[in-house]
C-alpha atoms as a PDB file:
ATOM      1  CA  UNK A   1       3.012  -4.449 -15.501  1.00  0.00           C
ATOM      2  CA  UNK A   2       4.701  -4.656 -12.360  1.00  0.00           C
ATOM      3  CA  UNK A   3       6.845  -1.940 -10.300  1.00  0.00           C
ATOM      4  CA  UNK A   4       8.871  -1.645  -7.430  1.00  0.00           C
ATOM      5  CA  UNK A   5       6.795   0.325  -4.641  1.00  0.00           C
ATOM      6  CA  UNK A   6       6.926   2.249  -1.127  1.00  0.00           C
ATOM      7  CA  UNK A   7       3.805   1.644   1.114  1.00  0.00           C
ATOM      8  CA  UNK A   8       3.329   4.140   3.185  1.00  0.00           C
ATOM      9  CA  UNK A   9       0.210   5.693   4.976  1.00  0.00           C
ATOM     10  CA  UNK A  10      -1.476   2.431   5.122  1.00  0.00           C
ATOM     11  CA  UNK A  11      -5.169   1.731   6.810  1.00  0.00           C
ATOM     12  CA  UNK A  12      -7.652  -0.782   6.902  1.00  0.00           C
ATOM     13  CA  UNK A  13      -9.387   1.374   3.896  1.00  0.00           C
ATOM     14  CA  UNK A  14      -6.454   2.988   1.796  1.00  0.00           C
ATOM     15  CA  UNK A  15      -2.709   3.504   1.316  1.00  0.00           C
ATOM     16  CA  UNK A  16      -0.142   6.137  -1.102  1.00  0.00           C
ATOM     17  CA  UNK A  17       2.311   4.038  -2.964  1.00  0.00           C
ATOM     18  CA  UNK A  18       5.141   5.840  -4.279  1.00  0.00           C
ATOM     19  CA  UNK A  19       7.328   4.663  -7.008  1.00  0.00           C
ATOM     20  CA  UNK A  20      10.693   3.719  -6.926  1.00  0.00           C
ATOM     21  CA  UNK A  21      11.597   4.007 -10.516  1.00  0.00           C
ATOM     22  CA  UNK A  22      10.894   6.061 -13.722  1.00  0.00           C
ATOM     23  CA  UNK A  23       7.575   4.565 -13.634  1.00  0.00           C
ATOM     24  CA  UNK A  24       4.633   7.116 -14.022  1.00  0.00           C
ATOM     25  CA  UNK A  25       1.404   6.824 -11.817  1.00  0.00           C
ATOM     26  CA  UNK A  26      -1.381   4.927 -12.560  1.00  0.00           C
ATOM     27  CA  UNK A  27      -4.536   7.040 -14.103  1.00  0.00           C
ATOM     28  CA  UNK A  28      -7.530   7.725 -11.658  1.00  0.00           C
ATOM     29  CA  UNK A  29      -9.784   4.541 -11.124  1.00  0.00           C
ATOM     30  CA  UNK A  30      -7.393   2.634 -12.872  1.00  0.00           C
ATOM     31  CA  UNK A  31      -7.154  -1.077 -10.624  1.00  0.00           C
ATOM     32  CA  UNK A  32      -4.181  -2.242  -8.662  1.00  0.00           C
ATOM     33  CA  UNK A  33      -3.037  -5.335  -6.428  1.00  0.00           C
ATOM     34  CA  UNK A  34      -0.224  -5.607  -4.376  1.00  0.00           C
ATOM     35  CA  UNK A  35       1.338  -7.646  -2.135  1.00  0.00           C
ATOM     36  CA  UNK A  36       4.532  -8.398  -0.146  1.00  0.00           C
ATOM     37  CA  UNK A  37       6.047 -11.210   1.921  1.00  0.00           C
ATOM     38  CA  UNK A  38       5.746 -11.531   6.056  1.00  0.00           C
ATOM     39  CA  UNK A  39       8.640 -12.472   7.908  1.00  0.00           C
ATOM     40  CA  UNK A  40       6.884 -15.255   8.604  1.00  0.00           C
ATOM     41  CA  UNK A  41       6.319 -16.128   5.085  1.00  0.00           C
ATOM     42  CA  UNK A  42       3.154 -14.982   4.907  1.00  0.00           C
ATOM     43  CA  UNK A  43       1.996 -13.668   1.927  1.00  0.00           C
ATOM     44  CA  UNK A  44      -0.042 -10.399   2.359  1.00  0.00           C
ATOM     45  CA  UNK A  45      -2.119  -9.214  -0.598  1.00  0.00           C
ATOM     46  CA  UNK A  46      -4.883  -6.592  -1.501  1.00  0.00           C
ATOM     47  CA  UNK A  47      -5.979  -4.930  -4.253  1.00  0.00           C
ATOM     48  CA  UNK A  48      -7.727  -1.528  -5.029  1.00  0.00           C
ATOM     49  CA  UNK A  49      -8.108   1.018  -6.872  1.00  0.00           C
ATOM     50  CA  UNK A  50      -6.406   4.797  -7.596  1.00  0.00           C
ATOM     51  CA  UNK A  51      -8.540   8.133  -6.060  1.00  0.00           C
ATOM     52  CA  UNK A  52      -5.904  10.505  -6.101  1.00  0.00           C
ATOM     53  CA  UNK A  53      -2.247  10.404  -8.541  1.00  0.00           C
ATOM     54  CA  UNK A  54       1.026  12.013  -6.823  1.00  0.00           C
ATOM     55  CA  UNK A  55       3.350  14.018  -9.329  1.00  0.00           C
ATOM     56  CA  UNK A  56       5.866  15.971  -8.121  1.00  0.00           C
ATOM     57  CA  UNK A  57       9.849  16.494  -7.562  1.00  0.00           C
ATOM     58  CA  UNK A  58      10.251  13.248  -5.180  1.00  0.00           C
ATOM     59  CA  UNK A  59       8.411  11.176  -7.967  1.00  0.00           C
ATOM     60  CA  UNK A  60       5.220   9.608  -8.897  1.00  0.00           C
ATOM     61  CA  UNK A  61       2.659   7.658  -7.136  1.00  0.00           C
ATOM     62  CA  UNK A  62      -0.697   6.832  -5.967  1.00  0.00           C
ATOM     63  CA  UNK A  63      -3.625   7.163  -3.271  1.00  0.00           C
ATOM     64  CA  UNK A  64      -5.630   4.233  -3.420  1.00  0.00           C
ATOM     65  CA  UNK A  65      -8.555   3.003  -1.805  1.00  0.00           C
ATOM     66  CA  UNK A  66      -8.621  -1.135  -0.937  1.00  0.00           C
ATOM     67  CA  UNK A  67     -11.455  -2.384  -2.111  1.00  0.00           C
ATOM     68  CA  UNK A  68     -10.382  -6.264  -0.664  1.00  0.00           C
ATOM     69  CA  UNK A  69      -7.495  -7.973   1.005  1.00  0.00           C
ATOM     70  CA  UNK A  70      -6.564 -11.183   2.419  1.00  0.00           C
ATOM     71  CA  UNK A  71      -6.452 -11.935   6.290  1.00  0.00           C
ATOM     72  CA  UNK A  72      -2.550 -11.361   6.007  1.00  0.00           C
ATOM     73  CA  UNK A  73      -2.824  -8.399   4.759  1.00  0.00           C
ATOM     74  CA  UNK A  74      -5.012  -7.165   8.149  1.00  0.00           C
ATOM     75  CA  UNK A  75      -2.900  -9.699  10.276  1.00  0.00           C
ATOM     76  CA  UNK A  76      -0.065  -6.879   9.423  1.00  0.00           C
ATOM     77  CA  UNK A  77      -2.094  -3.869  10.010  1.00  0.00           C
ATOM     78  CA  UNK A  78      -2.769  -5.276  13.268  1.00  0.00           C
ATOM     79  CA  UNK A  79       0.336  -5.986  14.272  1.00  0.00           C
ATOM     80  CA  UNK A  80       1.715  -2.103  13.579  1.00  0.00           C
ATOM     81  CA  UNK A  81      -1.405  -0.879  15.523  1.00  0.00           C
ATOM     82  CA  UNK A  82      -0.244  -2.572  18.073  1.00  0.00           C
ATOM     83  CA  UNK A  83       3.250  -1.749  17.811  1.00  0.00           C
ATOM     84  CA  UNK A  84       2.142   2.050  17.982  1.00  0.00           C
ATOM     85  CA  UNK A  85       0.329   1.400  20.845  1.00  0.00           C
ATOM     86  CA  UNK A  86       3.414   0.277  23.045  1.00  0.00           C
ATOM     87  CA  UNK A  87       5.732   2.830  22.037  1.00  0.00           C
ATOM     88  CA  UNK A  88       2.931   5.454  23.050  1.00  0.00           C
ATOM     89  CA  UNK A  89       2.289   4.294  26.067  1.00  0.00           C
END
């Protein structure tokens, strides 16, 4: 089944995904992949699985650990670690 998502929170090990429809979250240890397109068409893609679920009055969602991703998918993190290192400094 696929949903509509928000990343947020996102590391090199884990992430929350919330849900942007009526969609409930996923049970504990249940297994999920996701993935998104780079501006520069890229396509960025991990997949993990659910350690914590996220009920309450702004929706559902998910803490997951990722368990493996492709080099996209770290090309990004990369690039907003380095982002937040400009705009702190």
């Amino acid at each position: 089944m696929s949903t509509m998502v928000e990343l947020s929170d996102v590391s090199f090990h884990g992430c929350c995904m919330r849900t942007l429809s009526n969609a409930g979250a996923p049970a504990l240890n249940a297994r999920v992949a996701f993935g998104f397109v780079l501006p520069n068409r890229n396509i960025a893609l991990a997949k993990g699985h659910v350690v914590r679920r996220i009920d309450d009055s702004q929706g559902s969602g998910a803490g997951l650990v990722i368990d493996r991703a492709n080099v996209a998918f770290y090309e990004f993190l990369m690039t907003l670690a380095e982002s937040e290192t400009v705009l702190a400094a």
